[in-house]
Protein backbone atom coordinates (compact mmCIF):
# COMPACT_ATOMS: atom_id res chain seq x y z
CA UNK A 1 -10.92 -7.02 10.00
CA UNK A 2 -7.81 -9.23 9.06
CA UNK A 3 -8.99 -9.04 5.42
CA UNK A 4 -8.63 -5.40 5.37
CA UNK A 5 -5.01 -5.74 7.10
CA UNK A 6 -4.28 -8.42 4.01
CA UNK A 7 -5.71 -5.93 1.05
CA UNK A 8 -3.73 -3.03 2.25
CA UNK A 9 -0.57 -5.18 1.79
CA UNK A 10 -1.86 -6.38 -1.68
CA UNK A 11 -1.88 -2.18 -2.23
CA UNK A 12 1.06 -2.14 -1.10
CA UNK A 13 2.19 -4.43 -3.06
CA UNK A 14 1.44 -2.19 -6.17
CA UNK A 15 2.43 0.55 -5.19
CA UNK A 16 5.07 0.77 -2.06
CA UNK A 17 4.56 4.12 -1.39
CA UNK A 18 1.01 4.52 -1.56
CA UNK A 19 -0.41 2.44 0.80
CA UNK A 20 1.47 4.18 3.92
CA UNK A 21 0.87 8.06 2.43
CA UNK A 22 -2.78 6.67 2.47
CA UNK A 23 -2.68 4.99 5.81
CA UNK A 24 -0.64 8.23 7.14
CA UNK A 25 -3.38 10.90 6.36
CA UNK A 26 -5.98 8.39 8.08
CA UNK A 27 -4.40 8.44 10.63
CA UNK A 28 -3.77 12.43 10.68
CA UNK A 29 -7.61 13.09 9.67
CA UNK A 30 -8.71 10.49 12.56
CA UNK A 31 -10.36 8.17 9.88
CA UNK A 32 -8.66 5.42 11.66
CA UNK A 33 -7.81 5.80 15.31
CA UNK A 34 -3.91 5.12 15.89
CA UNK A 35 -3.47 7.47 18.99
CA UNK A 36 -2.35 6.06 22.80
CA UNK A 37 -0.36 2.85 20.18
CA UNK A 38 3.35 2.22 18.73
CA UNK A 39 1.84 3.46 15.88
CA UNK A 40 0.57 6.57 16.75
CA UNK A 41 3.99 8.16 14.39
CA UNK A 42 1.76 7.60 11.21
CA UNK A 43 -0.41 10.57 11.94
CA UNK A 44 1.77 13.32 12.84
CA UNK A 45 2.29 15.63 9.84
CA UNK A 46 6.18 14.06 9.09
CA UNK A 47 5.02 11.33 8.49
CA UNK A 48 2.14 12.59 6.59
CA UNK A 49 4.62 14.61 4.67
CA UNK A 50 7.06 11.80 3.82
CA UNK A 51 4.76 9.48 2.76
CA UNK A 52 2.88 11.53 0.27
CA UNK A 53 5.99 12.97 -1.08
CA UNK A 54 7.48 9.38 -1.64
CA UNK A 55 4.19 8.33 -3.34
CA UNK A 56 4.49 11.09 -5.70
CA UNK A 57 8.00 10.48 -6.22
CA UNK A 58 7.64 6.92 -7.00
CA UNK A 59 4.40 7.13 -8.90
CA UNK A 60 7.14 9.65 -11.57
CA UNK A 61 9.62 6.84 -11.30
CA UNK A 62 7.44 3.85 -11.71
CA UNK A 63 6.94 5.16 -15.73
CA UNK A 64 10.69 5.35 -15.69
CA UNK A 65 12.38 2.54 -17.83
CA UNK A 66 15.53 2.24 -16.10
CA UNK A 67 13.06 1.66 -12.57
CA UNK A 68 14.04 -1.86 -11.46
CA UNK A 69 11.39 -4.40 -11.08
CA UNK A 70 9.12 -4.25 -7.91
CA UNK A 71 10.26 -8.35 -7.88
CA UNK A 72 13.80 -7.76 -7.06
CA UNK A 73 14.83 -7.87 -3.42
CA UNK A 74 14.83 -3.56 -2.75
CA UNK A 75 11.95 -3.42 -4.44
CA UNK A 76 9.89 -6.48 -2.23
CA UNK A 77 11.86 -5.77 0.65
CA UNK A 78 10.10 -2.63 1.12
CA UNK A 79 6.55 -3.79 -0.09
CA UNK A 80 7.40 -6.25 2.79
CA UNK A 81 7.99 -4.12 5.31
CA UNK A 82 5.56 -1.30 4.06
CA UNK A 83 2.47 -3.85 4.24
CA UNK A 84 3.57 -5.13 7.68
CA UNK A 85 3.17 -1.33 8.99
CA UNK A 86 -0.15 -0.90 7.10
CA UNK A 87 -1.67 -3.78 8.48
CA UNK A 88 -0.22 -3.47 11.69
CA UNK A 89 -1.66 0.34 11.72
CA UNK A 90 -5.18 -1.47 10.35
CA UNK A 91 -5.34 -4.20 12.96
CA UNK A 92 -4.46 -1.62 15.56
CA UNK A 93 -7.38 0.98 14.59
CA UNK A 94 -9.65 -1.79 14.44
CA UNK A 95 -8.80 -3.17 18.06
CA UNK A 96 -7.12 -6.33 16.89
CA UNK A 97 -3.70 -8.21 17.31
CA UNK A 98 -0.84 -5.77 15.83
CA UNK A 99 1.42 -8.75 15.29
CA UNK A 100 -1.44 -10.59 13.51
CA UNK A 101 -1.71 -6.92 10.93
CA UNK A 102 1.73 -7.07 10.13
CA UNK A 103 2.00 -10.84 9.13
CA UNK A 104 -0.41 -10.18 6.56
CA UNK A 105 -0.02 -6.83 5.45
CA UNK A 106 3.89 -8.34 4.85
CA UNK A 107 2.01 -11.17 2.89
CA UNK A 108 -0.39 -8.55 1.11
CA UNK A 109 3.02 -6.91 0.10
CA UNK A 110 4.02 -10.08 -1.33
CA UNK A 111 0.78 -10.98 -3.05
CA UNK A 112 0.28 -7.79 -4.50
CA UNK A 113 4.09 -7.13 -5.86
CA UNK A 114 4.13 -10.28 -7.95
CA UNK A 115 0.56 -10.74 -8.75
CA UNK A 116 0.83 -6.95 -10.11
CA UNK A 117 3.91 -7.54 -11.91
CA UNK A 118 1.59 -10.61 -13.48
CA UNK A 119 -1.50 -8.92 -14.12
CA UNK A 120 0.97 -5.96 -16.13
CA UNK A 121 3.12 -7.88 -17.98
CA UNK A 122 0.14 -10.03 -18.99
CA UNK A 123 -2.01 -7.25 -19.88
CA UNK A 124 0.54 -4.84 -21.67
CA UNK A 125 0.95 -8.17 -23.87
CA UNK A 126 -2.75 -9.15 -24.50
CA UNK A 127 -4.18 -5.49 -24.83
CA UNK A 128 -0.73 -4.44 -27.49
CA UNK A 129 -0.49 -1.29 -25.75
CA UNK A 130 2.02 0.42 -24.21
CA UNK A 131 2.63 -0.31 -20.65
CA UNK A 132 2.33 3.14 -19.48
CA UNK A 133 -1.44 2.82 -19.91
CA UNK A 134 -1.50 0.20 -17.45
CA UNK A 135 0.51 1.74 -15.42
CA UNK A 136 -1.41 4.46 -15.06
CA UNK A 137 -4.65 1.96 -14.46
CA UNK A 138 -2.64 0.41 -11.73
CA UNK A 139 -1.75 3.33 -10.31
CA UNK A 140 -5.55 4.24 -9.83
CA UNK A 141 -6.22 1.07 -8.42
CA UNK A 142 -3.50 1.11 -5.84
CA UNK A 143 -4.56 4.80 -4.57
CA UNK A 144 -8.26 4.13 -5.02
CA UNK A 145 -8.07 0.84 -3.44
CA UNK A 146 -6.14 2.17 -0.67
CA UNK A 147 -8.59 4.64 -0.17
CA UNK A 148 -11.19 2.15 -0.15
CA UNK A 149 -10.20 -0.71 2.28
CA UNK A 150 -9.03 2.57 4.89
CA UNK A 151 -12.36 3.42 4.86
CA UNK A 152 -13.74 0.33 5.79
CA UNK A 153 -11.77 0.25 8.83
CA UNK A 154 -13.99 1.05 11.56
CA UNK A 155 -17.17 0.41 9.06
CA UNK A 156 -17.00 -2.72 7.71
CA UNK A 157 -19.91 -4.09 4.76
């Protein structure tokens, strides 16, 4: 279950936003089972509602060119702390160590902020397109991949 506590961090990592507006209405539609923890916040319809607006909001602002690198220290610091709530919130619904979810959801964060910026800049340049289509193909892989490793919480493969 670890893994999936890692991933969502690598999501995370994409996207900053994402991962927690997908973790959030989880938890709200008692996919994953936060309730009687620390963490039982994420599901309550604020949090629902914050998340998901943020996502949107930084999905816009991620095609923006003025948006500053995901690299720079605002922009890891919260894929940082971001992934150590999503895998915390993972471990948790899967009965594990929260402390354990955090570490590498925070590493996940990490992973996935400059291994995306990688795979991006290295596509944009191979494919000669404009980076706004891979944007937009990272962007699906963030939510659908999000959507994906929440799931599998509770039902592993």
């Amino acid at each position: 279950m670890f893994l999936l506590s890692l991933l969502i961090g690598v999501m995370d990592g994409l996207r900053s936003m994402n991962a927690p507006a997908v973790v959030a209405w989880a938890a709200h539609l008692h996919w994953i089972d936060l309730d009687g923890t620390p963490l039982a916040f994420m599901g309550s319809t604020v949090a629902v509602a914050i998340f998901t607006v943020m996502a949107v909001v930084e999905l816009v602002a991620d095609q923006l060119p003025n948006t500053p690198a995901r690299t720079k220290p605002p922009g890891l610091i919260a894929r940082i702390v971001l992934g150590a709530l999503c895998g915390a919130c993972l471990a948790v619904a899967a009965r594990e160590t929260l402390a354990i979810g955090a570490c590498l959801g925070a590493a996940g964060g990490v992973i996935g902020a400059f291994g995306g910026y990688e795979v991006r800049t290295r596509t944009v340049k191979a494919l000669g397109v404009r980076d706004l289509f891979v944007a937009l193909a990272e962007d699906a892989v963030a939510i659908g991949g999000s959507i994906l490793i929440v799931s599998l919480v509770g039902h592993p493969v």
